[in-house]
Protein backbone atom coordinates (compact mmCIF):
# COMPACT_ATOMS: atom_id res chain seq x y z
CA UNK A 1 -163.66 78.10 156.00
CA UNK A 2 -163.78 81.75 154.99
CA UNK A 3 -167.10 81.21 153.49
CA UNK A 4 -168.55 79.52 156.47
CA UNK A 5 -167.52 82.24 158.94
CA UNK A 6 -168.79 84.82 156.03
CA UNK A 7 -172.13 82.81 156.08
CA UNK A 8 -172.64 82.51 159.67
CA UNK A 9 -172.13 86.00 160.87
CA UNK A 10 -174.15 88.47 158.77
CA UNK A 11 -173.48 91.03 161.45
CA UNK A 12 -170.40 89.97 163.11
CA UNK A 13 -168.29 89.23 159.91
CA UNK A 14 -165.61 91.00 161.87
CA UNK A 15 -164.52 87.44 162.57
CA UNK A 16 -164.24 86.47 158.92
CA UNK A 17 -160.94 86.15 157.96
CA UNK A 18 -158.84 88.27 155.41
CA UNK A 19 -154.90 89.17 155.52
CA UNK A 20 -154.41 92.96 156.68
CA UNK A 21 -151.63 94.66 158.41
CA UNK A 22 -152.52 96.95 161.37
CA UNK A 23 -151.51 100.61 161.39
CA UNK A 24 -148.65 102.03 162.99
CA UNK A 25 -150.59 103.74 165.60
CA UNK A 26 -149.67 107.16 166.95
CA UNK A 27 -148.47 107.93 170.59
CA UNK A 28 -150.88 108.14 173.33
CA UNK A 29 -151.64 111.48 174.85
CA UNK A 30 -151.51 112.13 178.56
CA UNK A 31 -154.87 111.29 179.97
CA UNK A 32 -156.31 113.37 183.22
CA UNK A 33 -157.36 110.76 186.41
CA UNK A 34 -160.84 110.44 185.77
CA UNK A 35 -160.03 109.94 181.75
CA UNK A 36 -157.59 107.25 183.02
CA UNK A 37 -160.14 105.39 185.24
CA UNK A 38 -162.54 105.61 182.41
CA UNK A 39 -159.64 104.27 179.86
CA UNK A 40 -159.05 100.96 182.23
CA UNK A 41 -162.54 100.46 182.99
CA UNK A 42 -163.41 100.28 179.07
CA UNK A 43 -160.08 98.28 178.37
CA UNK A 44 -161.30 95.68 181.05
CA UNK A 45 -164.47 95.60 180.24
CA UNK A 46 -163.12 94.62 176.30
CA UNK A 47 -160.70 92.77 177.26
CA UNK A 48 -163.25 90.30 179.91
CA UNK A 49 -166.00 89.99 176.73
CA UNK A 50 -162.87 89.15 174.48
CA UNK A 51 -161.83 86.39 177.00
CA UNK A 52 -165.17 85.12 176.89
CA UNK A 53 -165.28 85.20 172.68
CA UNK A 54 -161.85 83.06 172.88
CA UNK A 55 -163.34 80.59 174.79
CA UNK A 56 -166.16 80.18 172.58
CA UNK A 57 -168.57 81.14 175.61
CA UNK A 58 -171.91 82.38 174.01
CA UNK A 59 -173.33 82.56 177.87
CA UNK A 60 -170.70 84.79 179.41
CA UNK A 61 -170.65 86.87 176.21
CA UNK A 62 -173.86 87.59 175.67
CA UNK A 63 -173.63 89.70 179.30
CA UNK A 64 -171.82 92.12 177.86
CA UNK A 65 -174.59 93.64 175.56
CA UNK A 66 -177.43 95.35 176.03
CA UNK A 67 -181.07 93.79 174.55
CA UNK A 68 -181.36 96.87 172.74
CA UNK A 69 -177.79 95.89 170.66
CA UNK A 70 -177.60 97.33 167.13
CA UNK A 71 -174.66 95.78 165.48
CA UNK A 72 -173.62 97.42 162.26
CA UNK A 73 -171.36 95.94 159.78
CA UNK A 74 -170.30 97.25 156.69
CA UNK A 75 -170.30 93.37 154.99
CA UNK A 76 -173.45 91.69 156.92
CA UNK A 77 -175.50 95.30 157.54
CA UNK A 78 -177.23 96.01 160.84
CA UNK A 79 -178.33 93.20 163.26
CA UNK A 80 -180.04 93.43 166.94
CA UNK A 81 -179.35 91.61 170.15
CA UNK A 82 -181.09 88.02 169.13
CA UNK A 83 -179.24 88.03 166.07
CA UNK A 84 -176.27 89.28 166.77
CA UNK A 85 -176.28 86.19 169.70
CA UNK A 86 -177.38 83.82 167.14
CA UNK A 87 -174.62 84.87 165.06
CA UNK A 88 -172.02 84.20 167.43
CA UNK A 89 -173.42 80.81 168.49
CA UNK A 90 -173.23 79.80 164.76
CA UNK A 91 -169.71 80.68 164.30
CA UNK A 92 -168.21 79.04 167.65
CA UNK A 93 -170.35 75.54 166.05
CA UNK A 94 -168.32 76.14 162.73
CA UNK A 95 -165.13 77.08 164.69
CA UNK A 96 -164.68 74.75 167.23
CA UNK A 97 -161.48 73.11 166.25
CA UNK A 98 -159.84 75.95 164.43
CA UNK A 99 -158.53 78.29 167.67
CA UNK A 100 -160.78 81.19 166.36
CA UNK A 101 -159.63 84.00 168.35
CA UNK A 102 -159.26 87.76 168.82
CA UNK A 103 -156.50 90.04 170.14
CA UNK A 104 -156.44 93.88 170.29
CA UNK A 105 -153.97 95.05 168.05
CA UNK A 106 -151.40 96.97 170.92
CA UNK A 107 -151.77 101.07 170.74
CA UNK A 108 -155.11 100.94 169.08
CA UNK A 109 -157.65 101.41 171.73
CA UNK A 110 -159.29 104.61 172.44
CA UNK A 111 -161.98 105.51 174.72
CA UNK A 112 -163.62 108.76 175.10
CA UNK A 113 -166.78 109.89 177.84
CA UNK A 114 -169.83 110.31 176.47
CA UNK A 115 -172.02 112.69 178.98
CA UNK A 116 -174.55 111.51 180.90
CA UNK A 117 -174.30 107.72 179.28
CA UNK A 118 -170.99 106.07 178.87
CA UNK A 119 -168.59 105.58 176.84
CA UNK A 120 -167.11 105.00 173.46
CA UNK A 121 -164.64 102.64 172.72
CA UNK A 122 -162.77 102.36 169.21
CA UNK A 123 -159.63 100.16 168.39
CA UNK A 124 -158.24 97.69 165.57
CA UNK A 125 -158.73 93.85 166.67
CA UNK A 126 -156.97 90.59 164.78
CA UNK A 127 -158.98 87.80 164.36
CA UNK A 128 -157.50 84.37 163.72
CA UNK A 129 -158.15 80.84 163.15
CA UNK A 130 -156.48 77.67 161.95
CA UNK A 131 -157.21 77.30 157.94
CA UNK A 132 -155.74 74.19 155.82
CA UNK A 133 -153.25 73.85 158.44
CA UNK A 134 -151.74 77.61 157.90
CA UNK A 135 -152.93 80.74 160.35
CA UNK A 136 -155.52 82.69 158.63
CA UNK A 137 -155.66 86.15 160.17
CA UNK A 138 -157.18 89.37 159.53
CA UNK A 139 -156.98 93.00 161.13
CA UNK A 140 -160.44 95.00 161.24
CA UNK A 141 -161.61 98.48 162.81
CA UNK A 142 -163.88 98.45 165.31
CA UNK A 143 -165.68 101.08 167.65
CA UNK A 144 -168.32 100.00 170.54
CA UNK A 145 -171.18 102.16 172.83
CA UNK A 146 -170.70 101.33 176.17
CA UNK A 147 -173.71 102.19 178.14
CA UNK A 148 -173.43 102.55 182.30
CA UNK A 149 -176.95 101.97 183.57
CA UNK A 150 -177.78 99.99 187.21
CA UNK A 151 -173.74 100.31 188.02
CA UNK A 152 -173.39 97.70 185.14
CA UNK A 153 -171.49 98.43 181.64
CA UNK A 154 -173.22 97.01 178.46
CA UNK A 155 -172.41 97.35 174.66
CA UNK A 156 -175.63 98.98 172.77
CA UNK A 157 -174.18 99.41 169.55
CA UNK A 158 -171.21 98.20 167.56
CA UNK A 159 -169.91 99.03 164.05
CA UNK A 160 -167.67 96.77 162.82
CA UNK A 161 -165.86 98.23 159.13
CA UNK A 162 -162.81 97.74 156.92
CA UNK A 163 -163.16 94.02 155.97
């Protein structure tokens, strides 16, 4: 299984598989109002395109990025938008009994303004699926662009590391 999520996400192998334990993260600074908004905006944002990955829902997901995606990762390289989506549809076919799923590793997230464009976003994530009958689970670094154009938040670039 390993091999087959490996194989069918050159650019999002942040779904392949490997045991890891997350970092004790450190506490959370205070955060000004407009920080805070920013903060929960970004959190829902993840956590709506993270609802749609656990339901295997290449339609809904693909609405969070932008066309102009780059996708970095530091196993599969760099991949754009129609690759990254092709990608994703591959490993939901390969995955569709095994409960593949994410979940943001609590204390991790961190989002900061970036002037005049959006936002960035950086956490640790915990991907898991069903392997031989035993969890197989693995805890990866992540950080997304978050672009605000039209009213509408999209994900331009991703870079997916520590695998």
């Amino acid at each position: 299984m390993k091999l087959l999520l490996l194989a069918a996400l050159p650019l999002a192998g942040t779904f392949a598989c490997t045991t890891a334990k997350p970092a004790v993260p450190a506490a959370a600074a205070p955060r000004s109002p407009a920080a805070q908004e920013l903060y929960t905006t970004i959190a829902r944002q993840d956590s709506l395109m993270f609802v749609a990955f656990n339901r295997h829902d290449l339609a809904q997901l693909q609405t969070f990025f932008a066309e102009d995606l780059e996708f970095y990762h530091d196993r599969g390289g760099l991949a754009n938008y129609q690759q990254s989506m092709d990608g994703f549809r591959r490993m939901f076919e390969q995955n569709k009994t095994t409960g593949l799923n994410r979940q943001l590793v609590p204390g991790t997230l961190e989002v900061y303004p970036i002037k005049d464009y959006g936002a960035v976003e950086t956490y640790q994530h915990r991907f898991c699926h069903v392997e031989n009958g035993k969890d197989d689970c693995g805890t990866f670094k992540n950080t997304m662009l978050w672009r605000l154009k039209d009213g509408q938040w999209k994900v331009t670039r991703v870079i997916s590391y520590d695998h």
